[in-house]
PDB file of N, CA and C in Angstrom:
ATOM      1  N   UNK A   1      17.111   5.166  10.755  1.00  0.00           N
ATOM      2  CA  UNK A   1      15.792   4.591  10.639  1.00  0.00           C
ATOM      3  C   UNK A   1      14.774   5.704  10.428  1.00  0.00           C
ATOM      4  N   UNK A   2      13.767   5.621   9.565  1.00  0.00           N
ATOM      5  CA  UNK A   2      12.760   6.670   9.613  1.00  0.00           C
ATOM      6  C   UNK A   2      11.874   6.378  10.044  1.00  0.00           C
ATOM      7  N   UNK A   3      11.339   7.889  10.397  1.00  0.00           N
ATOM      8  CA  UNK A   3      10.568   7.783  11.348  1.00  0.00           C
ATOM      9  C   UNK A   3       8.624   7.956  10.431  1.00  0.00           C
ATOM     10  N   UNK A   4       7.888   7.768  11.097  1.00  0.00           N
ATOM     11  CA  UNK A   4       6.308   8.235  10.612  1.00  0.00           C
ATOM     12  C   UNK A   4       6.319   9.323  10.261  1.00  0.00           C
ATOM     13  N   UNK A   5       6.550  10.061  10.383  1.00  0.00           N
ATOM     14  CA  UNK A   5       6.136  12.094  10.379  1.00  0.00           C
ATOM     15  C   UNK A   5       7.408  11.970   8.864  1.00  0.00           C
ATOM     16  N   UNK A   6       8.714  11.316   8.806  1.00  0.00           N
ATOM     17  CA  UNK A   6       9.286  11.557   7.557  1.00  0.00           C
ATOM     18  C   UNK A   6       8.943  10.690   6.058  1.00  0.00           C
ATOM     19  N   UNK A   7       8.076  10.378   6.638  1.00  0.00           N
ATOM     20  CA  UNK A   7       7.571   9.014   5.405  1.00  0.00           C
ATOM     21  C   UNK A   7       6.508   9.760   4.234  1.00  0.00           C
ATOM     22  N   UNK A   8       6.390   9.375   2.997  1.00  0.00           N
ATOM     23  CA  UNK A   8       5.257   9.767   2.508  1.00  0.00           C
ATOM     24  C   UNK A   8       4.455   9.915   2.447  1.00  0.00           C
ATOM     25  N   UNK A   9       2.886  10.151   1.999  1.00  0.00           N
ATOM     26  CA  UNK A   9       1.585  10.113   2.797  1.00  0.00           C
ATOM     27  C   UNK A   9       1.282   9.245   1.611  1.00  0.00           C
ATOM     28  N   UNK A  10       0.530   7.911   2.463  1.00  0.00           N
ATOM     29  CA  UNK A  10      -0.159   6.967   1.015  1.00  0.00           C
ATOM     30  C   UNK A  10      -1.015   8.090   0.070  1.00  0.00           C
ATOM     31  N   UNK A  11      -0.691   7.733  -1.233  1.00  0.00           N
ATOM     32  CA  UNK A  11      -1.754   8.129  -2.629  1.00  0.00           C
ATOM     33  C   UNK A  11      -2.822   7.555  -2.724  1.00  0.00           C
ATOM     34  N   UNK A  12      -2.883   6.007  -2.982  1.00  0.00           N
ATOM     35  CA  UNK A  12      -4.147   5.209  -3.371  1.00  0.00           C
ATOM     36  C   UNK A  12      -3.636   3.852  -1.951  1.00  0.00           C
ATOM     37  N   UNK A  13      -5.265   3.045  -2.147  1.00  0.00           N
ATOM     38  CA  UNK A  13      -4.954   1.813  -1.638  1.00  0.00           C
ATOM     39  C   UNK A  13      -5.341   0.890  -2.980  1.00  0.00           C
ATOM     40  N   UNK A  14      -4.371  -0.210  -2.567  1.00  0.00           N
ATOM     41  CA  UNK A  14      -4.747  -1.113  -3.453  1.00  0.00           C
ATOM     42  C   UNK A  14      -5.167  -2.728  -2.757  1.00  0.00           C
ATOM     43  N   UNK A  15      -5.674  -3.444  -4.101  1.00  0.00           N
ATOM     44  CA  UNK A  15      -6.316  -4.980  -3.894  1.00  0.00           C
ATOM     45  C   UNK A  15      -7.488  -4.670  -2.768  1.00  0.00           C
ATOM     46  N   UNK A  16      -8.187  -3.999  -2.976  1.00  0.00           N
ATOM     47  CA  UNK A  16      -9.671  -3.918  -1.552  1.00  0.00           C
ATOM     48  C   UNK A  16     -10.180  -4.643  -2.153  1.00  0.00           C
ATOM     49  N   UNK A  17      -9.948  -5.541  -3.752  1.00  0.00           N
ATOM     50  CA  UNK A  17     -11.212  -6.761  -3.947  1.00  0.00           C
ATOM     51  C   UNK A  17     -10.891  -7.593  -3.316  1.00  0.00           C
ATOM     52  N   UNK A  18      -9.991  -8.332  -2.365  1.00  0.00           N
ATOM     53  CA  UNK A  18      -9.621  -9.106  -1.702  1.00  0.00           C
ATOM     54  C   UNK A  18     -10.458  -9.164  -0.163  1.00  0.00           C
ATOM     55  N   UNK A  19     -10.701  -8.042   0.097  1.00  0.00           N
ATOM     56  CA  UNK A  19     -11.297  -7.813   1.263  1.00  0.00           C
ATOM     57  C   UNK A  19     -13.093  -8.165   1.511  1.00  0.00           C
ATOM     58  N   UNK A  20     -13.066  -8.668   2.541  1.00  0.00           N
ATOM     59  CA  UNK A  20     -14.916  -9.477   2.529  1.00  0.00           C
ATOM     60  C   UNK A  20     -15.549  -8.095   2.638  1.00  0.00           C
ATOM     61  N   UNK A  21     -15.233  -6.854   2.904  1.00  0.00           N
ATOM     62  CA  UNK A  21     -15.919  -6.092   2.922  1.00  0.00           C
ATOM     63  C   UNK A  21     -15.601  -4.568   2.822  1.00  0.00           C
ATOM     64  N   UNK A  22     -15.520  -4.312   1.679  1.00  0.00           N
ATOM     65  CA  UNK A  22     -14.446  -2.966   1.364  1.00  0.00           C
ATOM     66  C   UNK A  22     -15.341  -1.621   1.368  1.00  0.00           C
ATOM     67  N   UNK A  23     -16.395  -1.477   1.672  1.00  0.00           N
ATOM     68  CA  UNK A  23     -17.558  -0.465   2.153  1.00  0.00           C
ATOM     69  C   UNK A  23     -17.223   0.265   3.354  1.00  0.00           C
ATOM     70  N   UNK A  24     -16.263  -0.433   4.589  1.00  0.00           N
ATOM     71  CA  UNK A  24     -15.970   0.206   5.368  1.00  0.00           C
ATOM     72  C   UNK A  24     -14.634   1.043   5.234  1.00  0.00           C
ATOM     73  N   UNK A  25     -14.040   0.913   4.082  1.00  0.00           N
ATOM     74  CA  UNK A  25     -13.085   1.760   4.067  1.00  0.00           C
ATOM     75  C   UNK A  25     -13.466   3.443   3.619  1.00  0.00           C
ATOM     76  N   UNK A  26     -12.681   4.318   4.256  1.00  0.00           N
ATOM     77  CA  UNK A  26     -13.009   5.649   4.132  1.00  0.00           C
ATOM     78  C   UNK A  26     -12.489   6.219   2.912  1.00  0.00           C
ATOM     79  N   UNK A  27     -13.438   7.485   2.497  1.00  0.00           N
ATOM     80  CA  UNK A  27     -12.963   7.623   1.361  1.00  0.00           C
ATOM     81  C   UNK A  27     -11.965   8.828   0.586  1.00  0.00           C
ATOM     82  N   UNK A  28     -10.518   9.269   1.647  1.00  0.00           N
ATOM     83  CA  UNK A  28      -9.816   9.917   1.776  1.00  0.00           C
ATOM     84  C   UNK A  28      -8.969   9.504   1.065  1.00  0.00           C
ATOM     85  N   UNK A  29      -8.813   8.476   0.509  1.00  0.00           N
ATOM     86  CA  UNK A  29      -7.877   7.814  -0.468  1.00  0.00           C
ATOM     87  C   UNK A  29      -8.534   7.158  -1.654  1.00  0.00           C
ATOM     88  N   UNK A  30      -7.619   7.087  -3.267  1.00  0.00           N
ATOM     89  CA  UNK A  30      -8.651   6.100  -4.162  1.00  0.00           C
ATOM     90  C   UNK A  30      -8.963   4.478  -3.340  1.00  0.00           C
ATOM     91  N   UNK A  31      -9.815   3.937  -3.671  1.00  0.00           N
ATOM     92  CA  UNK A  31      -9.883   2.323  -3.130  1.00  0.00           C
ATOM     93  C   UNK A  31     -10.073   1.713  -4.404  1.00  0.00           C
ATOM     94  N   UNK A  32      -8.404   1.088  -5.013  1.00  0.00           N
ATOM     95  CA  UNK A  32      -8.644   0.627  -6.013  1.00  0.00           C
ATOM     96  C   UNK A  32      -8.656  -0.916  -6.126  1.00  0.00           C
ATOM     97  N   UNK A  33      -9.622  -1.587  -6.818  1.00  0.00           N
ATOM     98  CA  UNK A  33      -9.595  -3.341  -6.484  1.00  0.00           C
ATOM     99  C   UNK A  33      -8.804  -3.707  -6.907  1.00  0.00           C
ATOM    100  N   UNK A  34      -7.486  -3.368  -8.106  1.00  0.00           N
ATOM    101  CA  UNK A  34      -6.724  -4.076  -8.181  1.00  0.00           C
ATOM    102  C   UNK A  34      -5.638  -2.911  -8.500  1.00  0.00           C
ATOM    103  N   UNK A  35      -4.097  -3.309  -8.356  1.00  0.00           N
ATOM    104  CA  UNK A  35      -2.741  -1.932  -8.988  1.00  0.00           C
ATOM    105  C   UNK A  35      -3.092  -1.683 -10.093  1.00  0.00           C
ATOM    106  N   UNK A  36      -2.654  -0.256 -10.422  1.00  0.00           N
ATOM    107  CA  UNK A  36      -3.348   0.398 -11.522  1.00  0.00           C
ATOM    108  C   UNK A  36      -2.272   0.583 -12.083  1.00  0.00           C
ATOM    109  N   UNK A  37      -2.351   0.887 -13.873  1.00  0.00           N
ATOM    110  CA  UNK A  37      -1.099   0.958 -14.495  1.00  0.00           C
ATOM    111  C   UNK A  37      -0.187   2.255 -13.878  1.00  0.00           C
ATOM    112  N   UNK A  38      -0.437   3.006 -13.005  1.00  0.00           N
ATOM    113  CA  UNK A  38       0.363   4.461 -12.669  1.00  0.00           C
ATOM    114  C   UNK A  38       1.213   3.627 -11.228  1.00  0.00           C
ATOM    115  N   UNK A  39       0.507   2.492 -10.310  1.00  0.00           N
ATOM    116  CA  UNK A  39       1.313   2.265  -9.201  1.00  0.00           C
ATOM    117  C   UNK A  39       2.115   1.243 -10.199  1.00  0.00           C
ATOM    118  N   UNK A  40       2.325   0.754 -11.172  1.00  0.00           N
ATOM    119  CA  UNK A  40       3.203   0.003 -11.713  1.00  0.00           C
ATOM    120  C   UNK A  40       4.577   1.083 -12.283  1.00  0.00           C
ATOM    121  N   UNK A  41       3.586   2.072 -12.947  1.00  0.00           N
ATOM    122  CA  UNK A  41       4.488   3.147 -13.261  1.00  0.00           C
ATOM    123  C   UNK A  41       6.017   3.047 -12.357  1.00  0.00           C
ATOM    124  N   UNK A  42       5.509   3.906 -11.038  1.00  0.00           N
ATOM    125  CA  UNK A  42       6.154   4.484  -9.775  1.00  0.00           C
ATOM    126  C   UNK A  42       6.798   3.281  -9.603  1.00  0.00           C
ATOM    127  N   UNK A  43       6.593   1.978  -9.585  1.00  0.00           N
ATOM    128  CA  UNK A  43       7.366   0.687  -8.894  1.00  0.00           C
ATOM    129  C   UNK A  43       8.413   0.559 -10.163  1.00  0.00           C
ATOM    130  N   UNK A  44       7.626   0.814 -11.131  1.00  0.00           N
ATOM    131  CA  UNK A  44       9.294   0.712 -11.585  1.00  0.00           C
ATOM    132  C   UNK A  44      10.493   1.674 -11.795  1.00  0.00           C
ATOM    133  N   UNK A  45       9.768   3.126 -11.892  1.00  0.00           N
ATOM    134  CA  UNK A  45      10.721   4.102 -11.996  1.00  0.00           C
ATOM    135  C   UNK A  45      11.537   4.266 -10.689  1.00  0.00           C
ATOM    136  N   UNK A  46      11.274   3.426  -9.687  1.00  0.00           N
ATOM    137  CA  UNK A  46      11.702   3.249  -8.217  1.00  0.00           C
ATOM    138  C   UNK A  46      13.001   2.248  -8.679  1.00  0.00           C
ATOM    139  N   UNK A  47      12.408   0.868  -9.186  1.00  0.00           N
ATOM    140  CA  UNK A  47      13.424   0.172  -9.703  1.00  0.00           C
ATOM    141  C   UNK A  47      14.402   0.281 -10.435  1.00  0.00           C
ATOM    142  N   UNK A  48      14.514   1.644 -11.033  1.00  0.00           N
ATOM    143  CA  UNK A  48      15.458   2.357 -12.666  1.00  0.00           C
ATOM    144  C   UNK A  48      16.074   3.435 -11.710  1.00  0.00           C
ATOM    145  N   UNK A  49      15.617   3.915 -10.606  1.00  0.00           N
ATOM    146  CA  UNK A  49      16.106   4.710  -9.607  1.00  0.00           C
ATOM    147  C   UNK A  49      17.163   3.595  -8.595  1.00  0.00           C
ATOM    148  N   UNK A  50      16.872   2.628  -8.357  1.00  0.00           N
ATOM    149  CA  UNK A  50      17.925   1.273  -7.672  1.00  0.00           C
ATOM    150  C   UNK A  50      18.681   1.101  -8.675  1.00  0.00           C
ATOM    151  N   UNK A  51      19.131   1.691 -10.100  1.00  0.00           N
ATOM    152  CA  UNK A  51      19.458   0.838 -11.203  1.00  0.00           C
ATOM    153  C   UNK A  51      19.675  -0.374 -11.171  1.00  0.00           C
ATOM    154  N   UNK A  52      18.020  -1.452 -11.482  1.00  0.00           N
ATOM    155  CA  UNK A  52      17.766  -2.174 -11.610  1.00  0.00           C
ATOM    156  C   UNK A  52      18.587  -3.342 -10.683  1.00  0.00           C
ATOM    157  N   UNK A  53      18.838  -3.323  -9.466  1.00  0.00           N
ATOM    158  CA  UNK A  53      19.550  -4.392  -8.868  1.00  0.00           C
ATOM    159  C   UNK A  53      18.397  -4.909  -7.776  1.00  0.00           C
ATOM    160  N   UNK A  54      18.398  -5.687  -7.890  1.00  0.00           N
ATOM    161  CA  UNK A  54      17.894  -6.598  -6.759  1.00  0.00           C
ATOM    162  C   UNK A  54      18.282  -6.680  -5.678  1.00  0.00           C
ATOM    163  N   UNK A  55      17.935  -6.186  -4.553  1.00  0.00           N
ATOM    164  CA  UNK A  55      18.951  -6.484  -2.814  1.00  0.00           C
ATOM    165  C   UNK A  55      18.519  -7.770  -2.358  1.00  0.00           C
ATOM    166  N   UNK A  56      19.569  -8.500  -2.015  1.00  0.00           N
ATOM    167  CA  UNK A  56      19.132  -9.877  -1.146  1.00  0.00           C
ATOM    168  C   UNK A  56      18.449  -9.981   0.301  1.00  0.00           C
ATOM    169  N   UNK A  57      17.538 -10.573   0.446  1.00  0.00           N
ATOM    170  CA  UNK A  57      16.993 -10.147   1.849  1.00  0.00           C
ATOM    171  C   UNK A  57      17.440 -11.298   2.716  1.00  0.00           C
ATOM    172  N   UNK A  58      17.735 -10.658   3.858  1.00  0.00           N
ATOM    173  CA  UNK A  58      18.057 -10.942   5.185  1.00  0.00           C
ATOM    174  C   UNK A  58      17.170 -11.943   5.623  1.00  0.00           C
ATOM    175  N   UNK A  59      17.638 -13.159   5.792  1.00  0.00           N
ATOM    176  CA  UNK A  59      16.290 -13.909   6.903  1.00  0.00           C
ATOM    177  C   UNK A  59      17.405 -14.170   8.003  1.00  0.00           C
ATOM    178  N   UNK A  60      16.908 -13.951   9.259  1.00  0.00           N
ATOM    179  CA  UNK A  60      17.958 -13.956  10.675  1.00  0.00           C
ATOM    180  C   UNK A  60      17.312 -15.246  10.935  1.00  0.00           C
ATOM    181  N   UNK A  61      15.964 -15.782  11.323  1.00  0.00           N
ATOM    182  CA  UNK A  61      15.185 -16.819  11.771  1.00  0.00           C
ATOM    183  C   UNK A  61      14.351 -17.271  11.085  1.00  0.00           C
ATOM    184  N   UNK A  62      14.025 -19.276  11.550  1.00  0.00           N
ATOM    185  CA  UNK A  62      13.013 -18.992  10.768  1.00  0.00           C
ATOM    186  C   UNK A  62      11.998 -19.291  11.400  1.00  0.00           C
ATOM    187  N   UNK A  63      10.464 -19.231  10.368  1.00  0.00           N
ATOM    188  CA  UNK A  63       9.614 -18.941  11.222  1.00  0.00           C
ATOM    189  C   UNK A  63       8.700 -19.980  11.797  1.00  0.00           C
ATOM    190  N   UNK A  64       8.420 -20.500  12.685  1.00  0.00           N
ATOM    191  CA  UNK A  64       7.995 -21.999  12.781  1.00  0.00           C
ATOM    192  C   UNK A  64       6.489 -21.508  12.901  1.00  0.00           C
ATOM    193  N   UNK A  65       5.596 -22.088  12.422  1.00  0.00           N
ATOM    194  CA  UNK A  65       4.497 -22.225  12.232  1.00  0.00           C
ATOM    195  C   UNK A  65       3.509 -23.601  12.727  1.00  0.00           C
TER     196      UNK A  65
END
């Protein structure tokens, strides 16, 4: 399992147009209102790095609402 300290450090945030109030976010990162063609980039060269397979996800429970 990894841990925080081995993880990447976020680049950008994305979708803050969603948010009622995106003024309070700090500005140590881009704050972009919507994914930009470069985080599409990375998501897919991630996906060509999985060669292109899909993993099935696990549901153990479900969730009652």
């Amino acid at each position: 399992m990894a841990t925080w300290a081995s993880r990447p450090k976020p680049q950008m945030r994305t979708m803050t147009s969603d948010l009622a109030d995106a003024s309070n976010l700090p500005d140590d990162l881009p704050n972009l209102p919507k994914q930009s063609l470069g985080f599409y980039a990375k998501l897919f060269g991630a996906w060509i790095g999985m060669g292109f397979k899909n993993p099935p996800i696990a549901i153990k429970e479900k969730l009652h609402v």
